[in-house]
N, C-alpha and C. Protein backbone atom coordinates (compact mmCIF):
# COMPACT_ATOMS: atom_id res chain seq x y z
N UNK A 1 9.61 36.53 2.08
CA UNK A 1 9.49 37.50 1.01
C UNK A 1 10.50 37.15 -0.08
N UNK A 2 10.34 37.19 -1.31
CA UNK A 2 10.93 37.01 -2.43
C UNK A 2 11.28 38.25 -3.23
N UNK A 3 12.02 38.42 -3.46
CA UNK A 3 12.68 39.81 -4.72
C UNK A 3 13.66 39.52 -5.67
N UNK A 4 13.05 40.11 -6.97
CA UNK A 4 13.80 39.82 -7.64
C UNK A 4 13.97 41.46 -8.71
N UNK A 5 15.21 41.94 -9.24
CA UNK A 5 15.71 42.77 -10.02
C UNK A 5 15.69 42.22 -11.53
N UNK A 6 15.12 43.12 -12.18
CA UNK A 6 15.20 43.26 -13.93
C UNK A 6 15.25 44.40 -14.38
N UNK A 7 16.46 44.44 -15.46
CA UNK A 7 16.88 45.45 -16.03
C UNK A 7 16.02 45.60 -17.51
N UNK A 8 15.82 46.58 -17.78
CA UNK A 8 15.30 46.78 -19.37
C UNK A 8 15.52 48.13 -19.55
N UNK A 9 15.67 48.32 -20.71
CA UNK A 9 15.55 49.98 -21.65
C UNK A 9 14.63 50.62 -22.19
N UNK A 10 14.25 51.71 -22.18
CA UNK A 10 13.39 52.17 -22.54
C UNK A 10 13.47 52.51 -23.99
N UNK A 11 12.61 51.88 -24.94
CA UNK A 11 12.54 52.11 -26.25
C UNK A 11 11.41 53.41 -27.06
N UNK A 12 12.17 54.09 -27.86
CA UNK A 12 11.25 55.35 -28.39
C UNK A 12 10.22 55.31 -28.60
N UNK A 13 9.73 53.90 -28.85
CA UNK A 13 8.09 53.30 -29.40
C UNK A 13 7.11 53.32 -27.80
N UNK A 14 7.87 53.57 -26.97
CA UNK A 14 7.63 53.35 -25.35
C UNK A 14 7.12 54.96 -24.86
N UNK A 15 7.81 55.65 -25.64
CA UNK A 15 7.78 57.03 -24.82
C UNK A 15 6.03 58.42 -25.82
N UNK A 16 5.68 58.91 -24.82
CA UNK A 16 4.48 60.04 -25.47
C UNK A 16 5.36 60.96 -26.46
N UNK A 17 4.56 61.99 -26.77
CA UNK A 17 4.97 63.14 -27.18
C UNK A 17 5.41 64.37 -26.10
N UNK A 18 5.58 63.90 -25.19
CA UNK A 18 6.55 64.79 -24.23
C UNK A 18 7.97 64.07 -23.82
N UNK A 19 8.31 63.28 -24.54
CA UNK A 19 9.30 62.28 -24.25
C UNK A 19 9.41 61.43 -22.76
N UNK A 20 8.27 61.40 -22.33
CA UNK A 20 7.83 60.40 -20.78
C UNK A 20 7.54 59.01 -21.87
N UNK A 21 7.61 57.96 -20.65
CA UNK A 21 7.24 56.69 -21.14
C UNK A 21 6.03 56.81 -21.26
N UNK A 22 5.09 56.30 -21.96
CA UNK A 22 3.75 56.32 -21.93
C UNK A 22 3.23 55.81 -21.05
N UNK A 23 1.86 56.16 -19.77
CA UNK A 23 1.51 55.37 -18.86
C UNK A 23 1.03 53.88 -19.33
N UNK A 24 0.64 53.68 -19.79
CA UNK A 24 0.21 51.98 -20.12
C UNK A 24 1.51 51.65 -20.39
N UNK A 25 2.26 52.04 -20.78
CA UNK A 25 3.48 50.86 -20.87
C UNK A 25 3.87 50.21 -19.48
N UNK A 26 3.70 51.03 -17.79
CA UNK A 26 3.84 50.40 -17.35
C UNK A 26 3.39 48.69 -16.68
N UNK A 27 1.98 48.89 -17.08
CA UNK A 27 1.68 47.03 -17.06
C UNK A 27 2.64 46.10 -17.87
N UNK A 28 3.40 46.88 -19.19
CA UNK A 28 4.33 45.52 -19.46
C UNK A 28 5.76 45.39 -18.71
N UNK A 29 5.99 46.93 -17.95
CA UNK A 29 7.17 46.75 -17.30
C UNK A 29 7.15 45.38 -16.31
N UNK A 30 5.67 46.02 -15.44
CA UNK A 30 5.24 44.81 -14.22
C UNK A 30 5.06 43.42 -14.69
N UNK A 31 4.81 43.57 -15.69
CA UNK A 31 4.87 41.84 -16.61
C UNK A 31 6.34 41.76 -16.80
N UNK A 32 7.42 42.37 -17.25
CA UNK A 32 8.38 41.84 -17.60
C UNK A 32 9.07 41.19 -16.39
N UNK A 33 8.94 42.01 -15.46
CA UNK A 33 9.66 41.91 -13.98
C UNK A 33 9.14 40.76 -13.43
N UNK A 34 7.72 40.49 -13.13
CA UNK A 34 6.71 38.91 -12.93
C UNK A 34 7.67 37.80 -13.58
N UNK A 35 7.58 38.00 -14.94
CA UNK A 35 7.99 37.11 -16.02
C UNK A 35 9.26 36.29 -15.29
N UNK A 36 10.42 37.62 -15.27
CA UNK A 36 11.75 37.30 -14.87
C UNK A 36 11.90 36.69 -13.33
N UNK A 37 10.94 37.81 -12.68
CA UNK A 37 11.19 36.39 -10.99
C UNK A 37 10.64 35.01 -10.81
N UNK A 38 9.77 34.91 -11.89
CA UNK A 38 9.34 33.37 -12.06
C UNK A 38 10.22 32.50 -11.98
N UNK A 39 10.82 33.15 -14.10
CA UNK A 39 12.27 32.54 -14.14
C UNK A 39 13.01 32.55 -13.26
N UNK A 40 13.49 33.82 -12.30
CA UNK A 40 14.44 33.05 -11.35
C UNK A 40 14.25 31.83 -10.14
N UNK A 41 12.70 31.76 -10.13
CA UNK A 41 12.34 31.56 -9.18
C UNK A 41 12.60 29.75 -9.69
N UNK A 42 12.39 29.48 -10.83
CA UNK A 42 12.89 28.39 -11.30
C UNK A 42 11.43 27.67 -12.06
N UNK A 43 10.53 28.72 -12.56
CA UNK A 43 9.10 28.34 -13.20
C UNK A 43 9.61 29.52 -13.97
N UNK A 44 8.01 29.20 -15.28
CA UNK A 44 7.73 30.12 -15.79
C UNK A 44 5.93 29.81 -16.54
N UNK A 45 5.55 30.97 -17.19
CA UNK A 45 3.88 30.98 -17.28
C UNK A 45 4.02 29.85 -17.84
N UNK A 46 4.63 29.38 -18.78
CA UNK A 46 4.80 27.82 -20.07
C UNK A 46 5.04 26.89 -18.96
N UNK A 47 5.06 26.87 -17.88
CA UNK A 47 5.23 24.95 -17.02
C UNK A 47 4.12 25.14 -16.34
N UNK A 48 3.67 26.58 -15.90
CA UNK A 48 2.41 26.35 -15.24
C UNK A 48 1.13 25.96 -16.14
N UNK A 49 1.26 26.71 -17.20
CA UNK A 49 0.02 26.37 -18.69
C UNK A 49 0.51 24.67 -19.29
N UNK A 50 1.54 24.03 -19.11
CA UNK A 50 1.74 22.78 -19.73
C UNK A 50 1.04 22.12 -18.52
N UNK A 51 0.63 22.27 -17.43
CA UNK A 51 -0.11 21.41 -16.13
C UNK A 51 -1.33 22.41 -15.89
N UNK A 52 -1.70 23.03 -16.94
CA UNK A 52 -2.99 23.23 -16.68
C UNK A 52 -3.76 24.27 -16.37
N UNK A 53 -2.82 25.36 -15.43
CA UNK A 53 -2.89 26.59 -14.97
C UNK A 53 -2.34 27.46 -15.71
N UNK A 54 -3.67 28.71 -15.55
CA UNK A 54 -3.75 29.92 -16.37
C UNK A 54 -3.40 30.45 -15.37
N UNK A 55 -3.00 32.08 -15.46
CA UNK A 55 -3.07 33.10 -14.29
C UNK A 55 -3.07 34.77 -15.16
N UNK A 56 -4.56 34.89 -14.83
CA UNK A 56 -4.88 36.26 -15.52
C UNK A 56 -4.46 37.36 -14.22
N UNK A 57 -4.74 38.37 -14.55
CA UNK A 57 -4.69 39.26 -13.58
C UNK A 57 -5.89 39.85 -13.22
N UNK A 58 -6.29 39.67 -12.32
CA UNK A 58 -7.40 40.64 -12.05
C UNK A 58 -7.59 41.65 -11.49
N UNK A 59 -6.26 42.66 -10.66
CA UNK A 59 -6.09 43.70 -10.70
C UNK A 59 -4.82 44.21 -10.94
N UNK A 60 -4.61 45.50 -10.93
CA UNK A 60 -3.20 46.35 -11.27
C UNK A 60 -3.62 47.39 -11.03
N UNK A 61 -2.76 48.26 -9.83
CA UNK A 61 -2.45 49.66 -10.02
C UNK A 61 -1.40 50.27 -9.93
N UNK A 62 -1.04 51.42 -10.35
CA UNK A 62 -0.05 52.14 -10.23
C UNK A 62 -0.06 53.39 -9.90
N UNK A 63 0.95 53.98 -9.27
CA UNK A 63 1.59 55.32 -8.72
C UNK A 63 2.82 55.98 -9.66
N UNK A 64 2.52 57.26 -9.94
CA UNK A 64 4.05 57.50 -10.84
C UNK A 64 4.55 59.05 -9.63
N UNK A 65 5.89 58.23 -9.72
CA UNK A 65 6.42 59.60 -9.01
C UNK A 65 7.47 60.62 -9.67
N UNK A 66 8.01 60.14 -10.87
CA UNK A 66 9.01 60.64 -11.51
C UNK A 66 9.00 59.97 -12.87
N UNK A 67 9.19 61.27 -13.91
CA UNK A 67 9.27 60.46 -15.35
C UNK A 67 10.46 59.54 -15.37
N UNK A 68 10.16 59.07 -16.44
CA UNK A 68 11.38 57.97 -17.07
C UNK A 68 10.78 58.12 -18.76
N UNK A 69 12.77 58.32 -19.59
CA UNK A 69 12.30 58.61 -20.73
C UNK A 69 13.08 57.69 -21.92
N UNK A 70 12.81 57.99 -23.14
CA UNK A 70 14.07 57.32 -24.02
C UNK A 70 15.41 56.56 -24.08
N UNK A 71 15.53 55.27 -23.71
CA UNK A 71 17.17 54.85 -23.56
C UNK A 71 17.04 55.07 -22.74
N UNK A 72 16.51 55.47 -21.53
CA UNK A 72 16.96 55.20 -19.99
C UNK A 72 17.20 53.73 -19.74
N UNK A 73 17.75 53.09 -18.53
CA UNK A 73 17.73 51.53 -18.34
C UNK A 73 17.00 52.09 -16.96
N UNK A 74 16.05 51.18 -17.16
CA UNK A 74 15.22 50.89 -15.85
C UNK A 74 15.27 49.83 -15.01
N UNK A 75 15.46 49.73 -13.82
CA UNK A 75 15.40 48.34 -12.76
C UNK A 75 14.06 48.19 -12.07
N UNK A 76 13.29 47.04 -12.46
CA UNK A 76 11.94 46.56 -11.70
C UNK A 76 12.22 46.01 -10.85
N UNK A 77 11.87 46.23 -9.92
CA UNK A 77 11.99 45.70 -9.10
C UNK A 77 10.31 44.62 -8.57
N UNK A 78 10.58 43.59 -8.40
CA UNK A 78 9.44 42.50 -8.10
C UNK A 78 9.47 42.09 -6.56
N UNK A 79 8.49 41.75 -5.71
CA UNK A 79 8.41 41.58 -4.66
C UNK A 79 7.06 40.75 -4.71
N UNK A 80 7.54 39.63 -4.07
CA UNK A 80 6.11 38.79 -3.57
C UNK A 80 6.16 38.94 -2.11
N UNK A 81 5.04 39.79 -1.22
CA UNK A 81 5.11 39.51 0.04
C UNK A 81 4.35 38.94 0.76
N UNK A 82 3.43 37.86 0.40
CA UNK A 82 2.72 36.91 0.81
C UNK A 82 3.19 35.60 -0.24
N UNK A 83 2.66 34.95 0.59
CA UNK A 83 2.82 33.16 0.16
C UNK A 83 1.59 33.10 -0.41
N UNK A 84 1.24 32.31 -2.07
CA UNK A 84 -0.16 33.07 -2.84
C UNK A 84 -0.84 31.55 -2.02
N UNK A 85 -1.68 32.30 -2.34
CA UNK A 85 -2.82 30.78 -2.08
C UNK A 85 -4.09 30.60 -3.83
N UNK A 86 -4.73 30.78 -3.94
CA UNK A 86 -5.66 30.87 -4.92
C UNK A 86 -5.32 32.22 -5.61
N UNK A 87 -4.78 33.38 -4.97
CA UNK A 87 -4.45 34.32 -5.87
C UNK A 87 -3.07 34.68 -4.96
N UNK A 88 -2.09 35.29 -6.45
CA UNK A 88 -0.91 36.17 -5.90
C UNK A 88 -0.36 37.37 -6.27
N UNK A 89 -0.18 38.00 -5.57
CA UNK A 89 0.14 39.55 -5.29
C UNK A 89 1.84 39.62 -5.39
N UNK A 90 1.93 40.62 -6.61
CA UNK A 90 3.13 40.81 -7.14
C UNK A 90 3.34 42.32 -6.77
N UNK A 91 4.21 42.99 -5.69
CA UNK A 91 4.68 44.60 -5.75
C UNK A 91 5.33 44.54 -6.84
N UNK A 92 5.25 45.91 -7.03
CA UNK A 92 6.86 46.73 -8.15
C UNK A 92 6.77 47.74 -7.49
N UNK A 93 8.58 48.14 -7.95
CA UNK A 93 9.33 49.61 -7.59
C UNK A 93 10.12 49.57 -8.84
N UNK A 94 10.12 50.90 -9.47
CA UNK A 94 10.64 50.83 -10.84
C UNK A 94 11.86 51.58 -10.78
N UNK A 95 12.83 51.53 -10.40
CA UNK A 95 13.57 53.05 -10.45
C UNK A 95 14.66 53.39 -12.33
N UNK A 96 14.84 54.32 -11.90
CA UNK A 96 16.33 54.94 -12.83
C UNK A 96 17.25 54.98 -12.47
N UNK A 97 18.48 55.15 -13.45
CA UNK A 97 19.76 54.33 -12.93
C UNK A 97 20.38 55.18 -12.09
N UNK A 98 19.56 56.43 -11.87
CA UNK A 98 20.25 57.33 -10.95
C UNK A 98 19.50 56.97 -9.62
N UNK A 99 18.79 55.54 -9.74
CA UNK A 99 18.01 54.86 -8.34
C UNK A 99 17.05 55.74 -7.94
N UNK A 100 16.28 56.94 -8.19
CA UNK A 100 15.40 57.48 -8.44
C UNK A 100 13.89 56.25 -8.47
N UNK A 101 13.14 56.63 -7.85
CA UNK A 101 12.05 56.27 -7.80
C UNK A 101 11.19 56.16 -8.97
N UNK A 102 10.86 56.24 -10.22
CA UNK A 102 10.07 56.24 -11.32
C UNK A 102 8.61 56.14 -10.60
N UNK A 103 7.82 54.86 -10.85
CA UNK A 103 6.74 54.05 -10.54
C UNK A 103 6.37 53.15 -9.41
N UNK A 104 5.51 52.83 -8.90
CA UNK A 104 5.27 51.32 -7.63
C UNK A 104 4.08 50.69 -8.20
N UNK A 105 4.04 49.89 -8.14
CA UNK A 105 2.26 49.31 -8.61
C UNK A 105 2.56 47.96 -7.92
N UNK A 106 0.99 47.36 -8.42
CA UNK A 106 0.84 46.12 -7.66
C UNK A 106 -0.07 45.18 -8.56
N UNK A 107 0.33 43.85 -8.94
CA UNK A 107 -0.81 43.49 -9.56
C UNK A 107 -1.28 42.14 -8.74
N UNK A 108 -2.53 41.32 -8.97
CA UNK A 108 -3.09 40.34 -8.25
C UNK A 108 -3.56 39.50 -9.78
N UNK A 109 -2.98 38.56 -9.44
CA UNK A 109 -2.96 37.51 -10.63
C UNK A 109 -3.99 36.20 -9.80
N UNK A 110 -4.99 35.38 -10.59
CA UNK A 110 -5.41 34.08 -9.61
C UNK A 110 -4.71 33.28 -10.78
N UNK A 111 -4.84 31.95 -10.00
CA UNK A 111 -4.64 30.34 -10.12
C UNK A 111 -6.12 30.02 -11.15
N UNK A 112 -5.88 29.68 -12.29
CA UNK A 112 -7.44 29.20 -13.13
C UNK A 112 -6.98 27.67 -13.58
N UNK A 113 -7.68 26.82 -13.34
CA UNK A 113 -7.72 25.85 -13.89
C UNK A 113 -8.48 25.67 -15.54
N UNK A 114 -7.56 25.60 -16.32
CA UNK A 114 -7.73 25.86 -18.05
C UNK A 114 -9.21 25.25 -18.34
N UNK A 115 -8.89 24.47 -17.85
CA UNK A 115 -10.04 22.87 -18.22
C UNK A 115 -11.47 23.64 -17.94
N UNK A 116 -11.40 23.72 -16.49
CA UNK A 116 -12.70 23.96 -15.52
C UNK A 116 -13.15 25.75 -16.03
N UNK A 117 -12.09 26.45 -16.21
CA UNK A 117 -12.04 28.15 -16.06
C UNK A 117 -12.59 28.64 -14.63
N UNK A 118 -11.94 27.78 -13.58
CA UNK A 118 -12.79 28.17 -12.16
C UNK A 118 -11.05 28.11 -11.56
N UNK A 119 -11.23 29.17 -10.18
CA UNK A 119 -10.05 29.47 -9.77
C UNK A 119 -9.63 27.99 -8.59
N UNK A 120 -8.49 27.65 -8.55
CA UNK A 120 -7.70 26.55 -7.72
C UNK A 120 -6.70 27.11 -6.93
N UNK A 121 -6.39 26.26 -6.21
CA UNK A 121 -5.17 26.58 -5.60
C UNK A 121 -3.69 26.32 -6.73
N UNK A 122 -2.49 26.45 -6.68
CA UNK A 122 -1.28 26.60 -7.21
C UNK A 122 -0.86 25.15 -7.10
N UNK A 123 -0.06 24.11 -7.76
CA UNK A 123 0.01 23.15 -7.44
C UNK A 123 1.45 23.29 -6.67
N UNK A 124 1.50 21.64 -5.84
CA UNK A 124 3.08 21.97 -4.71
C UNK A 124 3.98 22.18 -5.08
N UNK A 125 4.34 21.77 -6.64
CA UNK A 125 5.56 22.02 -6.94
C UNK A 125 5.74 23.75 -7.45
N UNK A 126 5.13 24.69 -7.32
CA UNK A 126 4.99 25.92 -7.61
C UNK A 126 5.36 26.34 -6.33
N UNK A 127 4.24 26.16 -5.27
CA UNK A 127 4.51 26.21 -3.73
C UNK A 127 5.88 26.25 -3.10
N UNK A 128 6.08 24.86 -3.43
CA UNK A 128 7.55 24.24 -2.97
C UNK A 128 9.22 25.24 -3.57
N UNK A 129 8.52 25.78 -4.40
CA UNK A 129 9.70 26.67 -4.97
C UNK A 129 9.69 28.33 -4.30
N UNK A 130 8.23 28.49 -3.66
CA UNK A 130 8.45 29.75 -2.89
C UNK A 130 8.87 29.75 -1.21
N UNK A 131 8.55 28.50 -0.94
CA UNK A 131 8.61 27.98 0.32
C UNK A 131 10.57 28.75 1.32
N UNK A 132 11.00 28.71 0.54
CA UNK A 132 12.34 28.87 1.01
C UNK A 132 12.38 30.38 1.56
N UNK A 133 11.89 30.83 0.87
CA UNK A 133 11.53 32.61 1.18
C UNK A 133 10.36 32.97 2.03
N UNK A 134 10.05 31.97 2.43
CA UNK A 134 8.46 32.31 3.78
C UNK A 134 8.53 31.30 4.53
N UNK A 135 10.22 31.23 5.36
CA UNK A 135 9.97 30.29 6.92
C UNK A 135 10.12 31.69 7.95
């Protein structure tokens, strides 16, 4: 299993007219958090798209258990708990800095080969970088 923590703030352009974050903003939280465990992971979407591979999402859902509002700092939390094969499954846990629960969702991203637009497996050197976290 892999986890990784990202911090971000909640910006006013983010929040409804009840001062809650707006629900669609959370797909970019779960993108920001993806984004960042890539990077830690030592990739990112730009080395997988320079060799060829796309990775759309083809699902996302979410659970809200507690608002989150204006200038709050939020921690995403990212979790890969499978080793992907042709597609991979990203958890989130979103909390507030009072560690409060916010959100959980889940999204499922596949492997597309740009060229073909038909789904592949991940190449090894993608593999080889999750490998350390699933003996």
């Amino acid at each position: 299993m892999y986890r990784n923590k990202t911090k971000l703030r909640v910006r006013y352009g983010e929040t409804d007219k009840m001062g809650y974050v707006y629900h669609g903003n959370y797909a970019q939280y779960f993108e920001i958090g993806r984004e960042e465990a890539m990077r830690n992971l030592g990739s990112d979407y730009a080395a997988l798209e320079k060799n060829g591979i796309l990775m759309p999402v083809i699902s996302l859902w979410t659970k809200f258990f507690a608002p989150a509002y204006y200038d709050q700092v939020l921690t995403v939390e990212t979790v890969i708990n499978t080793f992907p094969n042709i597609r991979m499954k990203f958890d989130y846990n979103i909390y507030n800095a009072s560690e409060v629960l916010v959100a959980s969702g889940q999204t499922t991203l596949v492997f597309v080969d740009e060229a073909k637009r038909k789904p592949v497996k991940p190449p090894e050197w993608f593999l080889d970088l999750l490998r350390p976290y699933f003996k």
